[in-house]
C-alpha atoms as a PDB file:
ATOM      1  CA  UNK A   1      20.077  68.765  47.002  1.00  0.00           C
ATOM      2  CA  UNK A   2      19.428  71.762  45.371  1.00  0.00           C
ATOM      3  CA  UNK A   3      22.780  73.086  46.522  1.00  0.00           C
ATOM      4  CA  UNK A   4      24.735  69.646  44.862  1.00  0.00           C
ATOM      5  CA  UNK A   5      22.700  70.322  41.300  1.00  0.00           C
ATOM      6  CA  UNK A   6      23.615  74.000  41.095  1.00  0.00           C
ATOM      7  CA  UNK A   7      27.696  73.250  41.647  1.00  0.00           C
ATOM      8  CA  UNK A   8      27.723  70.335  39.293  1.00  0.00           C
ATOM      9  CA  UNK A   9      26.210  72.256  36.389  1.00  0.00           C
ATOM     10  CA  UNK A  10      28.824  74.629  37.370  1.00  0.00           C
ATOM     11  CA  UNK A  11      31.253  72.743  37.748  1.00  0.00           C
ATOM     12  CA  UNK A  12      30.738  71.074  34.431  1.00  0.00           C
ATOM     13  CA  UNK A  13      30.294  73.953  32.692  1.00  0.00           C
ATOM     14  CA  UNK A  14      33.651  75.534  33.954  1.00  0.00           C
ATOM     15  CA  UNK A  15      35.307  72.328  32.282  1.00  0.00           C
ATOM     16  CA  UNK A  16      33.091  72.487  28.968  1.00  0.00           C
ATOM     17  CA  UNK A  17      35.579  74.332  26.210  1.00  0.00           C
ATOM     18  CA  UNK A  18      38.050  72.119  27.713  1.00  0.00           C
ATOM     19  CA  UNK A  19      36.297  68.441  26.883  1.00  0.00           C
ATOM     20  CA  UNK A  20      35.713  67.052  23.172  1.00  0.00           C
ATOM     21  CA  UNK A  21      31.802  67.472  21.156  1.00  0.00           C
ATOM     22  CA  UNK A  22      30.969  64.297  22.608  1.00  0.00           C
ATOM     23  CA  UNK A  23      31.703  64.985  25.856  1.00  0.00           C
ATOM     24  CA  UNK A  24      30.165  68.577  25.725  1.00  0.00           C
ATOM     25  CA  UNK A  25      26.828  67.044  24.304  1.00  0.00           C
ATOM     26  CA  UNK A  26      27.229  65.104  28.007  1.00  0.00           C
ATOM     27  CA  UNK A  27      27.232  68.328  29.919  1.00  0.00           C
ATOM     28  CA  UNK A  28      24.684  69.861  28.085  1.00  0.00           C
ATOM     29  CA  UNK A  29      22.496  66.716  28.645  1.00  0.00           C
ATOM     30  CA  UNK A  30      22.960  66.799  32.333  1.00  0.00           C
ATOM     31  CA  UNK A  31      22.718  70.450  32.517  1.00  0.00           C
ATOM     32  CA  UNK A  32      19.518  69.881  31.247  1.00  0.00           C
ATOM     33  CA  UNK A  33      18.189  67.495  33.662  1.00  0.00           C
ATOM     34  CA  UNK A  34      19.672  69.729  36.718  1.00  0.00           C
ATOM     35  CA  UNK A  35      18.308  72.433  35.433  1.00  0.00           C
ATOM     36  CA  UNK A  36      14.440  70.988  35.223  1.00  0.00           C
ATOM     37  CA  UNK A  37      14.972  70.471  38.963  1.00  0.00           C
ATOM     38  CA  UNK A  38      15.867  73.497  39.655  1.00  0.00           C
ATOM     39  CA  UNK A  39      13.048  75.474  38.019  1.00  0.00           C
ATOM     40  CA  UNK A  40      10.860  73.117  40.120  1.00  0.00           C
ATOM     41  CA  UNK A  41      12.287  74.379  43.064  1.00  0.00           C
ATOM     42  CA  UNK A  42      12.559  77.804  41.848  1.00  0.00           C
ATOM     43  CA  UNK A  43       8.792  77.220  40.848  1.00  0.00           C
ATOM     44  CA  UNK A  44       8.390  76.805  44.665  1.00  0.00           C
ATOM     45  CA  UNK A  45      10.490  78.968  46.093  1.00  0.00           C
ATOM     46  CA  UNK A  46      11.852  81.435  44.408  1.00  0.00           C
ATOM     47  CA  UNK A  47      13.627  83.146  47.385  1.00  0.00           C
ATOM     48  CA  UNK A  48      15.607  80.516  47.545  1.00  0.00           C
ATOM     49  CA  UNK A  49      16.256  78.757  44.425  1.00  0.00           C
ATOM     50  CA  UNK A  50      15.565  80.899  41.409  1.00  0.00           C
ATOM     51  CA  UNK A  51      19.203  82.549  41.458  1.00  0.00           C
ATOM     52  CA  UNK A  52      20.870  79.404  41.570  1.00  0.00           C
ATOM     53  CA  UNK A  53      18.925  78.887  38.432  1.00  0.00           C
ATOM     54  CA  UNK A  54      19.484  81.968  36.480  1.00  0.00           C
ATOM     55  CA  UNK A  55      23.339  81.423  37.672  1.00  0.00           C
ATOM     56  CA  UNK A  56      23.430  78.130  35.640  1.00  0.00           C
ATOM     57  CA  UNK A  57      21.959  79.803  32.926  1.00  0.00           C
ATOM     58  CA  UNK A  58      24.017  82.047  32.694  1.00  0.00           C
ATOM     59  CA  UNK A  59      26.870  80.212  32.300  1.00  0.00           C
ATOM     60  CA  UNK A  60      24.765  77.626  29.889  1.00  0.00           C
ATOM     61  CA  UNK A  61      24.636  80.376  27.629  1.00  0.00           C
ATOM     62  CA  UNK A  62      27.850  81.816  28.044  1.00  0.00           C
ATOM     63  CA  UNK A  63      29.477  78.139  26.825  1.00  0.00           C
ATOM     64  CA  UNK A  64      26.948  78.537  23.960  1.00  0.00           C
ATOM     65  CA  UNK A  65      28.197  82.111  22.668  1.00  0.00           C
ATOM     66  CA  UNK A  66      25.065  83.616  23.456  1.00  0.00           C
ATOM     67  CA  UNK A  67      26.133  86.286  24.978  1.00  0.00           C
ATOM     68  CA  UNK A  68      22.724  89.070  25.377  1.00  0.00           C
ATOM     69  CA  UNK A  69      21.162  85.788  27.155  1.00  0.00           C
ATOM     70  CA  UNK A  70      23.945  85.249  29.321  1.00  0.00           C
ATOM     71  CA  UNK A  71      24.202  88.924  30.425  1.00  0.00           C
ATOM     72  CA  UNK A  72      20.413  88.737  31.219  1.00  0.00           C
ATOM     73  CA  UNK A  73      21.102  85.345  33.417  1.00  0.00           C
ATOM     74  CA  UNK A  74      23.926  86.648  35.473  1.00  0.00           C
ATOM     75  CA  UNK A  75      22.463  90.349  35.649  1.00  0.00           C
ATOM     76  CA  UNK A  76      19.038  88.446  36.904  1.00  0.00           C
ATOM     77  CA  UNK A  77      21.034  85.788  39.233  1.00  0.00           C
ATOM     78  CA  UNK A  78      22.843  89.198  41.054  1.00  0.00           C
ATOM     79  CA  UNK A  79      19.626  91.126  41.435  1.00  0.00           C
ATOM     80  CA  UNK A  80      17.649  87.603  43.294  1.00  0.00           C
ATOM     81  CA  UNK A  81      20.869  86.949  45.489  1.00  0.00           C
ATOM     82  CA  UNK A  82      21.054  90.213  46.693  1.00  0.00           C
ATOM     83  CA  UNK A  83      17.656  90.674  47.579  1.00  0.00           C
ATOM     84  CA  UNK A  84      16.933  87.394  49.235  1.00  0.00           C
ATOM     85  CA  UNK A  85      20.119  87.832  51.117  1.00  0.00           C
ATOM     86  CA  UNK A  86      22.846  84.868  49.706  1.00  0.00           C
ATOM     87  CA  UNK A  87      25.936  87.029  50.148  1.00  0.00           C
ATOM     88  CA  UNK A  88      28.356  83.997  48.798  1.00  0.00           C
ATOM     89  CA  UNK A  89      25.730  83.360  45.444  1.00  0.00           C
ATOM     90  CA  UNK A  90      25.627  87.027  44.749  1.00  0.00           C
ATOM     91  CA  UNK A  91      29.449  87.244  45.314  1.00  0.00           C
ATOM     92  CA  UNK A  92      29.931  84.154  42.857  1.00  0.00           C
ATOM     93  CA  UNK A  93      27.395  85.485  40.316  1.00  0.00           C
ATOM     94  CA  UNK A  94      29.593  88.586  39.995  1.00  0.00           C
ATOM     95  CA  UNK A  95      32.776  86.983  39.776  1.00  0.00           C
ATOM     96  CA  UNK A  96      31.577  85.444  36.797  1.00  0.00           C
ATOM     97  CA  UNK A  97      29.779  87.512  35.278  1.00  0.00           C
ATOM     98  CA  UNK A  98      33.057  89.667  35.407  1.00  0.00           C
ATOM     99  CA  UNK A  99      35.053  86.573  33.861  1.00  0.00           C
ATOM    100  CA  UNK A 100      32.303  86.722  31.068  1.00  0.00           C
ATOM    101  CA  UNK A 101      32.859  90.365  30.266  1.00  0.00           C
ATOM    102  CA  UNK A 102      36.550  89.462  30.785  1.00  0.00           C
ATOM    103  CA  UNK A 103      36.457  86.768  27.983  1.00  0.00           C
ATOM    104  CA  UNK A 104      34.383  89.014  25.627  1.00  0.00           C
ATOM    105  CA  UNK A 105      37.219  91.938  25.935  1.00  0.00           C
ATOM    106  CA  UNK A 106      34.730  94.277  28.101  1.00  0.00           C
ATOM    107  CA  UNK A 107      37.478  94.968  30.377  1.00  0.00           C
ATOM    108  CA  UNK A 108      35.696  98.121  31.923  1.00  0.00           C
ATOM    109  CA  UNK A 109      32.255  96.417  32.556  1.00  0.00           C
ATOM    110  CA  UNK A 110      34.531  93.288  34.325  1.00  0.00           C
ATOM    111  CA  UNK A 111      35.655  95.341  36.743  1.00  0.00           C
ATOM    112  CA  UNK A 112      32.056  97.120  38.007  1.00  0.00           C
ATOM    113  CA  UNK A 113      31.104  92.732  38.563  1.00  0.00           C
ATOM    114  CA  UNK A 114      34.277  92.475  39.838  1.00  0.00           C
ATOM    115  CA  UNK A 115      34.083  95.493  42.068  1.00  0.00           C
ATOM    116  CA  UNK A 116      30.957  93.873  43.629  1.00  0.00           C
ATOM    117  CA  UNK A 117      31.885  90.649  43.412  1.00  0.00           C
ATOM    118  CA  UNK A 118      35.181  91.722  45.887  1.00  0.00           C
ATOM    119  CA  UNK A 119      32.642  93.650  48.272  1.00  0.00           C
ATOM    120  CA  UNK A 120      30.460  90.602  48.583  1.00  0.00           C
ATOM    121  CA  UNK A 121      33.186  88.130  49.227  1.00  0.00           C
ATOM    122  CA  UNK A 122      34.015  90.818  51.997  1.00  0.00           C
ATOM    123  CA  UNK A 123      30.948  91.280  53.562  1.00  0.00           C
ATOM    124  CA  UNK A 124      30.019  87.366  53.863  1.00  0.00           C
ATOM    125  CA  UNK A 125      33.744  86.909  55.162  1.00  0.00           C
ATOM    126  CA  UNK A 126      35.522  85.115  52.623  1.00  0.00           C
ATOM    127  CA  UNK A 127      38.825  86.389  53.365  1.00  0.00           C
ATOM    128  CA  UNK A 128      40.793  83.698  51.112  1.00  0.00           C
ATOM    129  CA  UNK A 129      38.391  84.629  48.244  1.00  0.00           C
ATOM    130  CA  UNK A 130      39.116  88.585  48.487  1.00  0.00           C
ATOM    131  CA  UNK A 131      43.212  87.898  48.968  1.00  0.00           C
ATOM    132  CA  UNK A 132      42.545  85.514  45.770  1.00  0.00           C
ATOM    133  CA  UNK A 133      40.689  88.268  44.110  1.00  0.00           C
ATOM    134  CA  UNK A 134      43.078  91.053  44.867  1.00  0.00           C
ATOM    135  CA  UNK A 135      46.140  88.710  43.313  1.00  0.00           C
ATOM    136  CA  UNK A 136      44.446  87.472  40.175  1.00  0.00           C
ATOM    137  CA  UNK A 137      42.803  91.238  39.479  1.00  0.00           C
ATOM    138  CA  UNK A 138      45.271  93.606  40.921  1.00  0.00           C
ATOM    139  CA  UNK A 139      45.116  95.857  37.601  1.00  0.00           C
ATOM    140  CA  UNK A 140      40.668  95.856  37.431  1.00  0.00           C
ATOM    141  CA  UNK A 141      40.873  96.005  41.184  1.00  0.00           C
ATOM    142  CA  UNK A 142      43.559  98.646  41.591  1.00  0.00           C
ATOM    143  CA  UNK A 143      41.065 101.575  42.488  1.00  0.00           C
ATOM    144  CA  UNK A 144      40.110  99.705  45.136  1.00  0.00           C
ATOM    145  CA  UNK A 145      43.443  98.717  46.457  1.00  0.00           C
ATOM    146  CA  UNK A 146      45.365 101.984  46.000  1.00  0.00           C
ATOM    147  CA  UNK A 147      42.384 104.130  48.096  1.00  0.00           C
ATOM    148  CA  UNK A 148      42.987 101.130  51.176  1.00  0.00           C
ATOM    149  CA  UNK A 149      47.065 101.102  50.779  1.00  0.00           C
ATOM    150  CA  UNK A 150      46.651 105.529  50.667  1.00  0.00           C
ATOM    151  CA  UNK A 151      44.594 104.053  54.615  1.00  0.00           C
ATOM    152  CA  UNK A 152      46.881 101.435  56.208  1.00  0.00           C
ATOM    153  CA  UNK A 153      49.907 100.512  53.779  1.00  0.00           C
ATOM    154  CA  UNK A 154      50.194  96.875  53.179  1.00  0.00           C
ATOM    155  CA  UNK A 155      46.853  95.841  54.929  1.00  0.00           C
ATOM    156  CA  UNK A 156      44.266  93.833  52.724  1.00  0.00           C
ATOM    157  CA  UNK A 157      40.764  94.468  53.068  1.00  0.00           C
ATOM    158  CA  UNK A 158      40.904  90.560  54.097  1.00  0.00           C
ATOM    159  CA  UNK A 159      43.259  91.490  57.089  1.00  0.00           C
ATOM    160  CA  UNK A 160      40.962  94.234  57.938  1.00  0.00           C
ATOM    161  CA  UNK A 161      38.114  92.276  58.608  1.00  0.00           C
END
Protein backbone atom coordinates (compact mmCIF):
# COMPACT_ATOMS: atom_id res chain seq x y z
CA UNK A 1 0.00 0.00 0.00
CA UNK A 2 2.45 2.26 0.97
CA UNK A 3 4.20 1.74 -2.35
CA UNK A 4 0.57 2.65 -4.44
CA UNK A 5 0.22 6.10 -2.14
CA UNK A 6 3.77 7.27 -2.77
CA UNK A 7 3.41 6.87 -6.92
CA UNK A 8 0.01 8.43 -7.02
CA UNK A 9 1.05 11.59 -5.19
CA UNK A 10 3.73 11.43 -7.68
CA UNK A 11 2.14 10.79 -10.26
CA UNK A 12 -0.33 13.55 -9.66
CA UNK A 13 1.99 15.90 -8.90
CA UNK A 14 4.02 15.34 -12.21
CA UNK A 15 0.59 16.29 -13.99
CA UNK A 16 -0.21 19.36 -11.56
CA UNK A 17 1.02 22.67 -13.73
CA UNK A 18 -0.61 20.87 -16.45
CA UNK A 19 -4.47 20.63 -14.92
CA UNK A 20 -6.77 23.82 -14.21
CA UNK A 21 -7.09 25.57 -10.16
CA UNK A 22 -9.84 23.32 -9.65
CA UNK A 23 -8.32 20.41 -10.54
CA UNK A 24 -4.97 21.30 -8.74
CA UNK A 25 -6.99 22.03 -5.44
CA UNK A 26 -7.91 18.01 -6.21
CA UNK A 27 -4.31 16.95 -6.09
CA UNK A 28 -3.43 18.91 -3.33
CA UNK A 29 -6.45 17.42 -1.42
CA UNK A 30 -5.42 13.91 -2.10
CA UNK A 31 -1.86 14.62 -1.61
CA UNK A 32 -2.91 15.45 1.62
CA UNK A 33 -4.68 12.43 2.61
CA UNK A 34 -1.67 10.14 1.11
CA UNK A 35 0.54 11.94 2.75
CA UNK A 36 -1.12 11.49 6.50
CA UNK A 37 -0.65 7.79 5.70
CA UNK A 38 2.50 7.93 4.99
CA UNK A 39 3.84 9.78 8.04
CA UNK A 40 1.97 7.00 9.92
CA UNK A 41 4.01 4.58 8.41
CA UNK A 42 7.03 6.62 8.46
CA UNK A 43 6.00 7.15 12.23
CA UNK A 44 6.54 3.32 12.37
CA UNK A 45 9.10 2.64 10.34
CA UNK A 46 11.14 4.98 9.27
CA UNK A 47 13.64 2.67 7.45
CA UNK A 48 11.25 2.02 5.27
CA UNK A 49 8.80 4.65 4.69
CA UNK A 50 10.07 8.04 5.72
CA UNK A 51 11.88 8.68 2.22
CA UNK A 52 8.96 7.93 0.32
CA UNK A 53 7.57 10.68 2.42
CA UNK A 54 10.09 13.37 2.21
CA UNK A 55 10.07 12.39 -1.74
CA UNK A 56 6.38 13.55 -1.95
CA UNK A 57 7.24 16.47 -0.20
CA UNK A 58 9.46 17.40 -2.07
CA UNK A 59 7.75 17.56 -5.01
CA UNK A 60 4.53 19.08 -2.96
CA UNK A 61 6.61 21.93 -2.49
CA UNK A 62 8.28 22.14 -5.61
CA UNK A 63 4.51 22.54 -7.42
CA UNK A 64 4.04 25.21 -4.70
CA UNK A 65 7.24 27.43 -5.60
CA UNK A 66 8.72 26.80 -2.42
CA UNK A 67 11.74 26.07 -3.38
CA UNK A 68 14.34 26.10 0.19
CA UNK A 69 11.53 23.45 1.39
CA UNK A 70 11.71 21.44 -1.55
CA UNK A 71 15.55 21.30 -1.61
CA UNK A 72 15.36 20.19 2.10
CA UNK A 73 12.67 17.29 1.03
CA UNK A 74 14.60 15.85 -1.81
CA UNK A 75 18.14 16.47 -0.10
CA UNK A 76 16.43 14.52 3.10
CA UNK A 77 14.55 11.78 0.77
CA UNK A 78 18.41 11.00 -0.89
CA UNK A 79 20.19 10.85 2.43
CA UNK A 80 17.14 8.03 4.02
CA UNK A 81 17.24 6.00 0.63
CA UNK A 82 20.70 5.66 0.61
CA UNK A 83 21.19 4.65 3.97
CA UNK A 84 18.39 2.19 4.35
CA UNK A 85 19.46 0.73 1.09
CA UNK A 86 16.39 1.57 -1.75
CA UNK A 87 18.76 1.92 -4.69
CA UNK A 88 15.63 2.67 -7.24
CA UNK A 89 14.03 5.54 -4.47
CA UNK A 90 17.39 7.11 -4.05
CA UNK A 91 17.95 6.92 -7.88
CA UNK A 92 14.38 8.57 -8.43
CA UNK A 93 14.88 11.15 -5.65
CA UNK A 94 17.92 12.40 -7.59
CA UNK A 95 16.49 12.46 -10.86
CA UNK A 96 14.19 14.87 -9.60
CA UNK A 97 15.71 16.70 -7.56
CA UNK A 98 18.01 17.37 -10.68
CA UNK A 99 14.74 18.25 -12.79
CA UNK A 100 14.03 20.77 -9.87
CA UNK A 101 17.38 22.49 -10.11
CA UNK A 102 16.84 22.06 -13.88
CA UNK A 103 13.53 24.09 -13.81
CA UNK A 104 14.99 26.76 -11.44
CA UNK A 105 18.05 27.40 -14.07
CA UNK A 106 20.72 25.69 -11.55
CA UNK A 107 22.11 23.88 -14.38
CA UNK A 108 25.45 23.02 -12.47
CA UNK A 109 23.77 21.72 -9.21
CA UNK A 110 21.32 19.42 -11.81
CA UNK A 111 23.97 17.68 -12.93
CA UNK A 112 25.81 16.61 -9.30
CA UNK A 113 21.65 14.92 -8.70
CA UNK A 114 21.90 13.87 -11.96
CA UNK A 115 25.37 12.45 -11.69
CA UNK A 116 24.02 10.30 -8.79
CA UNK A 117 20.90 9.79 -9.93
CA UNK A 118 22.74 7.92 -13.29
CA UNK A 119 25.06 5.89 -10.77
CA UNK A 120 22.07 4.67 -8.84
CA UNK A 121 20.00 3.65 -11.77
CA UNK A 122 23.34 1.70 -12.57
CA UNK A 123 24.01 0.06 -9.59
CA UNK A 124 20.25 -1.27 -8.96
CA UNK A 125 20.34 -2.34 -12.79
CA UNK A 126 18.06 -0.19 -14.53
CA UNK A 127 19.67 -0.34 -17.77
CA UNK A 128 16.61 1.33 -19.79
CA UNK A 129 16.65 4.14 -17.15
CA UNK A 130 20.58 4.94 -17.60
CA UNK A 131 20.26 4.63 -21.75
CA UNK A 132 17.12 7.08 -21.07
CA UNK A 133 19.26 9.21 -18.91
CA UNK A 134 22.27 9.35 -21.14
CA UNK A 135 19.79 10.52 -24.26
CA UNK A 136 17.71 13.11 -22.47
CA UNK A 137 21.09 14.58 -20.51
CA UNK A 138 23.87 13.97 -22.89
CA UNK A 139 25.21 17.72 -22.36
CA UNK A 140 24.92 17.53 -17.93
CA UNK A 141 26.01 13.96 -18.35
CA UNK A 142 28.82 14.43 -20.86
CA UNK A 143 31.73 14.09 -18.22
CA UNK A 144 30.54 11.00 -17.57
CA UNK A 145 30.10 9.74 -21.04
CA UNK A 146 33.25 11.13 -22.69
CA UNK A 147 35.68 9.40 -19.69
CA UNK A 148 33.59 5.74 -20.70
CA UNK A 149 33.69 6.43 -24.74
CA UNK A 150 37.92 7.60 -24.00
CA UNK A 151 37.37 3.26 -22.30
CA UNK A 152 35.36 1.26 -24.87
CA UNK A 153 34.03 3.61 -27.80
CA UNK A 154 30.38 3.32 -28.31
CA UNK A 155 29.63 1.11 -25.17
CA UNK A 156 27.00 2.54 -22.60
CA UNK A 157 27.50 2.09 -19.09
CA UNK A 158 23.99 0.15 -19.58
CA UNK A 159 25.77 -2.33 -22.04
CA UNK A 160 28.51 -2.65 -19.61
CA UNK A 161 26.63 -4.01 -16.96
Amino acid sequence: MPVFYTYDSLSKLAVYADVNISEQQQILKKIAENQQKMQRWGDSAPMNYLHKFYLVEAERHQVLGKKVEAMEMYDRAIKIAKENEYINEEALSNELAAKFYLEWGKENIAQVYLTDAYYAYARWGAKAKVEDLEKRYPKLLAPILNQKSALNVGETIAQMM
